[in-house]
C-alpha atoms as a PDB file:
ATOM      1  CA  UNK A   1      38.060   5.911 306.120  1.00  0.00           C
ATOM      2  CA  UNK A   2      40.072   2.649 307.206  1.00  0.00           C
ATOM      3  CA  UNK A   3      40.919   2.291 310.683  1.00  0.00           C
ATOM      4  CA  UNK A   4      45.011   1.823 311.013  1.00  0.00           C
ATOM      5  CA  UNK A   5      44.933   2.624 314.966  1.00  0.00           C
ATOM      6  CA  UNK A   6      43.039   3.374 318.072  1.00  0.00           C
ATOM      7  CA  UNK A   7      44.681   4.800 321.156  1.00  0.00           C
ATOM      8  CA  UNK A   8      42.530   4.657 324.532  1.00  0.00           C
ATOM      9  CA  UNK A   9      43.294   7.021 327.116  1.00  0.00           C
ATOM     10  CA  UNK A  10      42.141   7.535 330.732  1.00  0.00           C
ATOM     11  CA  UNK A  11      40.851  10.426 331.719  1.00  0.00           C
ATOM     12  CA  UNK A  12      41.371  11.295 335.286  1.00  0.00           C
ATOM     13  CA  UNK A  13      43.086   7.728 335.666  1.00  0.00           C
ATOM     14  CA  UNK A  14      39.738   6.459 334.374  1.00  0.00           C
ATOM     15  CA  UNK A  15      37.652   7.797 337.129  1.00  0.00           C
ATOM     16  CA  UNK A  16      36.198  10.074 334.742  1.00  0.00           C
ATOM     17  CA  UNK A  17      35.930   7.921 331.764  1.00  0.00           C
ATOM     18  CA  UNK A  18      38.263   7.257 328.694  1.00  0.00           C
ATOM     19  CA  UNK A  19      38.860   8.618 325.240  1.00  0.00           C
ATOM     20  CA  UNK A  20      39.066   6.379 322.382  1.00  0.00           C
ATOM     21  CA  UNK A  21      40.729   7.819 319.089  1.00  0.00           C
ATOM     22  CA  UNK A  22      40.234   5.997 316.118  1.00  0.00           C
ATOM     23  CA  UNK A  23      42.606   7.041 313.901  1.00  0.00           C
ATOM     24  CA  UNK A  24      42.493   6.634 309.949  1.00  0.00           C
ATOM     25  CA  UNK A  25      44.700   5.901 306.767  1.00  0.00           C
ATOM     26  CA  UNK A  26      44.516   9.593 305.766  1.00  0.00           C
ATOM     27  CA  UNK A  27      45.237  11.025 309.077  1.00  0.00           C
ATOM     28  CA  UNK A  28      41.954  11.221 310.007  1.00  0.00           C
ATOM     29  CA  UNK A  29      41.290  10.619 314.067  1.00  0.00           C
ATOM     30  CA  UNK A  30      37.560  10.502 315.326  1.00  0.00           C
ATOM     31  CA  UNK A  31      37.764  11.175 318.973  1.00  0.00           C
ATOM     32  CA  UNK A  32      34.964   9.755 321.452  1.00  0.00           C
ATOM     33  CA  UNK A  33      34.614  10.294 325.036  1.00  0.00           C
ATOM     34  CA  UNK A  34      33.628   7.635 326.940  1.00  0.00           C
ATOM     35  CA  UNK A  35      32.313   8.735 330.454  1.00  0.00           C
ATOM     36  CA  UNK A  36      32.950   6.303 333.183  1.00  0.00           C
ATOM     37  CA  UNK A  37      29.612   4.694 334.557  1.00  0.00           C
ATOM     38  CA  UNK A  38      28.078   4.640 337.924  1.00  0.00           C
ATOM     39  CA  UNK A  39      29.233   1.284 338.702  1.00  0.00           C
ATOM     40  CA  UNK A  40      32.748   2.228 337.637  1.00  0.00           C
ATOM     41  CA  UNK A  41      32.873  -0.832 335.004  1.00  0.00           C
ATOM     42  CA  UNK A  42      34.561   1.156 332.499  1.00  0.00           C
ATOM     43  CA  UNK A  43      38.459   0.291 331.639  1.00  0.00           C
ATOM     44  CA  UNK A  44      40.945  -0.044 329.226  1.00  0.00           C
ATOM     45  CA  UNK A  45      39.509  -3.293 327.433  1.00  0.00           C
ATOM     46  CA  UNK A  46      35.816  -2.381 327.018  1.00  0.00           C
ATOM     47  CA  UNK A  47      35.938   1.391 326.345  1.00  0.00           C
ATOM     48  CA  UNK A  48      36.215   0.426 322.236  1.00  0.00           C
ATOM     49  CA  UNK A  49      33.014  -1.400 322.683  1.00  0.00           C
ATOM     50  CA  UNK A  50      31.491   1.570 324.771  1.00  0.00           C
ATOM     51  CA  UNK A  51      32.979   4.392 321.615  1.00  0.00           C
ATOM     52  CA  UNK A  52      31.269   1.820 319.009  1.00  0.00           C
ATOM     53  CA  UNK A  53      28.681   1.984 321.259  1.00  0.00           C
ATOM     54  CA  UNK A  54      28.163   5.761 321.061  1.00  0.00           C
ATOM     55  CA  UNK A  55      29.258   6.292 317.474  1.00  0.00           C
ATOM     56  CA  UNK A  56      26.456   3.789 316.707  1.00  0.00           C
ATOM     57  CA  UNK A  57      23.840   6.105 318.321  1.00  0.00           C
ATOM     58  CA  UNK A  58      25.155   9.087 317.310  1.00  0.00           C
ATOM     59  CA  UNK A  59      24.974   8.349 313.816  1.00  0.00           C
ATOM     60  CA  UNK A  60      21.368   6.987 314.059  1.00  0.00           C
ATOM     61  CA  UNK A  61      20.478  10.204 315.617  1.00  0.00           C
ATOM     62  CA  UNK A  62      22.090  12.172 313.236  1.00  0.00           C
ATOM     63  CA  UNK A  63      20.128  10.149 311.007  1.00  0.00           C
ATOM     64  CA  UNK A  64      17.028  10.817 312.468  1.00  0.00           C
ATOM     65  CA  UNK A  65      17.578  14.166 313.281  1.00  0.00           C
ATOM     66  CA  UNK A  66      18.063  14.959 309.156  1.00  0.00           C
ATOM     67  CA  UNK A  67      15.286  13.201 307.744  1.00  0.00           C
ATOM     68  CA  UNK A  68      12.925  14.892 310.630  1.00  0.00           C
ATOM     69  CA  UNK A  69      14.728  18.451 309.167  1.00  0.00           C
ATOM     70  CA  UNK A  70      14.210  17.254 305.803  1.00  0.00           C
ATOM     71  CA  UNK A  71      10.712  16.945 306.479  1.00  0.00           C
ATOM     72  CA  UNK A  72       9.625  19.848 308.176  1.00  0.00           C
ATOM     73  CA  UNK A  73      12.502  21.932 306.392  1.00  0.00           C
ATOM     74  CA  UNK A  74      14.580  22.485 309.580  1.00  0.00           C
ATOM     75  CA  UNK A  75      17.737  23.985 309.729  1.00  0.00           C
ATOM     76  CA  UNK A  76      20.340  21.698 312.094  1.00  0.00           C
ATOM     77  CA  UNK A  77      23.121  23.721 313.986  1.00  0.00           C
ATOM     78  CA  UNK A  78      25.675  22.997 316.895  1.00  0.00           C
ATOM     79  CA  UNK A  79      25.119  23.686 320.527  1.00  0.00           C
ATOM     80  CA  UNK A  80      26.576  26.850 322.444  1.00  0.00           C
ATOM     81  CA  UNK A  81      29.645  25.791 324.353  1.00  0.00           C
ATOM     82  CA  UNK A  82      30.183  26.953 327.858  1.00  0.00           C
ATOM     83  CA  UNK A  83      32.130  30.273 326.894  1.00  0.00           C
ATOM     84  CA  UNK A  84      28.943  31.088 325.019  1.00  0.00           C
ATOM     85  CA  UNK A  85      26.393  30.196 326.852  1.00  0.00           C
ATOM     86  CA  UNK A  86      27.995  32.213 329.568  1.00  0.00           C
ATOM     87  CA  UNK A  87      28.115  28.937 331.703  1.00  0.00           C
ATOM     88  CA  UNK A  88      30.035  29.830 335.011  1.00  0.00           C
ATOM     89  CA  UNK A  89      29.983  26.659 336.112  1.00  0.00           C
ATOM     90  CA  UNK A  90      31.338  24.327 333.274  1.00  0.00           C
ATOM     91  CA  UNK A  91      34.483  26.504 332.540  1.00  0.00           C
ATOM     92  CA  UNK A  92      35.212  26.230 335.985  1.00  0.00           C
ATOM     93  CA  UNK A  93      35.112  22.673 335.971  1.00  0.00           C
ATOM     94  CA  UNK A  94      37.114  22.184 332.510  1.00  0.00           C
ATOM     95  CA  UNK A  95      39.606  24.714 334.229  1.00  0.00           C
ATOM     96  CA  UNK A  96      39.979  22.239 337.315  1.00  0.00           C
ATOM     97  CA  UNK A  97      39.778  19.187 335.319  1.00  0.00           C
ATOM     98  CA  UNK A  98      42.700  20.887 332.540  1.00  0.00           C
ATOM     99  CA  UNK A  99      44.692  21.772 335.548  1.00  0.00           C
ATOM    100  CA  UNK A 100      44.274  17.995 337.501  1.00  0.00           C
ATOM    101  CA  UNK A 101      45.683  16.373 334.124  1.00  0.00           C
ATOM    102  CA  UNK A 102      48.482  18.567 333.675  1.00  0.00           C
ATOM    103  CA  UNK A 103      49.307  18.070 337.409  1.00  0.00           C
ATOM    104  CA  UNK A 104      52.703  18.154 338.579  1.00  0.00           C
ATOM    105  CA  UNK A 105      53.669  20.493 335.139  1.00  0.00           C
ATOM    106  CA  UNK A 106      56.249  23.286 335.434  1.00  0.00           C
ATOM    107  CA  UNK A 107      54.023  25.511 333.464  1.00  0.00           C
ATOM    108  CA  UNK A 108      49.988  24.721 334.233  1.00  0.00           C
ATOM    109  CA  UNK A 109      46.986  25.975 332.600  1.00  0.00           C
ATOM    110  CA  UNK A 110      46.398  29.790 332.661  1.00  0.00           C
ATOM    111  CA  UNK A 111      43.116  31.637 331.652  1.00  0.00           C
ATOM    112  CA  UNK A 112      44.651  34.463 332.031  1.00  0.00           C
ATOM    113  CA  UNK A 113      47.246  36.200 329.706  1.00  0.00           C
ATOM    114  CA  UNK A 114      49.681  39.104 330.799  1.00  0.00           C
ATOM    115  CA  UNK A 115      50.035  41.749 328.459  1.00  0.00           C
ATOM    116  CA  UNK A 116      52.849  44.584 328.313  1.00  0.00           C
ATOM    117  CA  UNK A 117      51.931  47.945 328.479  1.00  0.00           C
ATOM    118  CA  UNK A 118      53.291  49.688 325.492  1.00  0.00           C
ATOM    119  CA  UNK A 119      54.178  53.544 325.450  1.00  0.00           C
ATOM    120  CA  UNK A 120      56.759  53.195 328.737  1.00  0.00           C
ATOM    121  CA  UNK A 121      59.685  54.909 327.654  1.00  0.00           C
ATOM    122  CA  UNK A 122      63.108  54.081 329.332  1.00  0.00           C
ATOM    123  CA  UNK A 123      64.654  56.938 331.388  1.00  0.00           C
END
């Protein structure tokens, strides 16, 4: 994959972090969320260095993580998200922080869907 782009974009007006998107020739776009630090040092100009950063370590753990399955003939799989793991807590926050970047929107985030009865016959 060549890199043709990269788009940086703050999330919660960087308060929370950024996201970095790396986008390649064939359409491809690795995403990487940068979480803002304690010292709030994180912007616009060093958040590529910070996604390097973690794509760096990501793909030595990955590398890691295969030889040690590879080894000891373990199986690697992905991690429960919050629906899943039946984690109260986390889709409450994703709802607030969906519903703070979507703020002032005509039509914000819903979890819930409305449904119309059918079998009503007009009289």
């Amino acid at each position: 994959m060549r890199i043709v782009g990269l788009q940086v974009t703050a999330e919660r007006a960087g308060r929370s972090g950024f996201t970095v998107e790396f986008i390649g020739d064939g359409d491809e776009v690795v995403t990487v969320m940068c979480p803002q630090d304690k010292a709030g040092s994180l912007n616009r100009l060093n958040a590529i260095a910070k996604a390097k950063e973690i794509l760096h370590a990501a793909i030595a753990a990955d590398e890691t993580v295969a030889a040690a399955g590879d080894q000891a003939g373990v199986r690697r799989g992905t991690l429960p998200n919050a629906r899943r793991a039946h984690d109260r807590d986390a889709m409450e926050e994703q709802l607030d922080e969906g519903l703070e970047d979507t703020f002032p929107a005509s039509d914000p985030v819903s979890i819930a869907s409305s449904t119309i009865a059918k079998g009503h016959s007009r009289r």
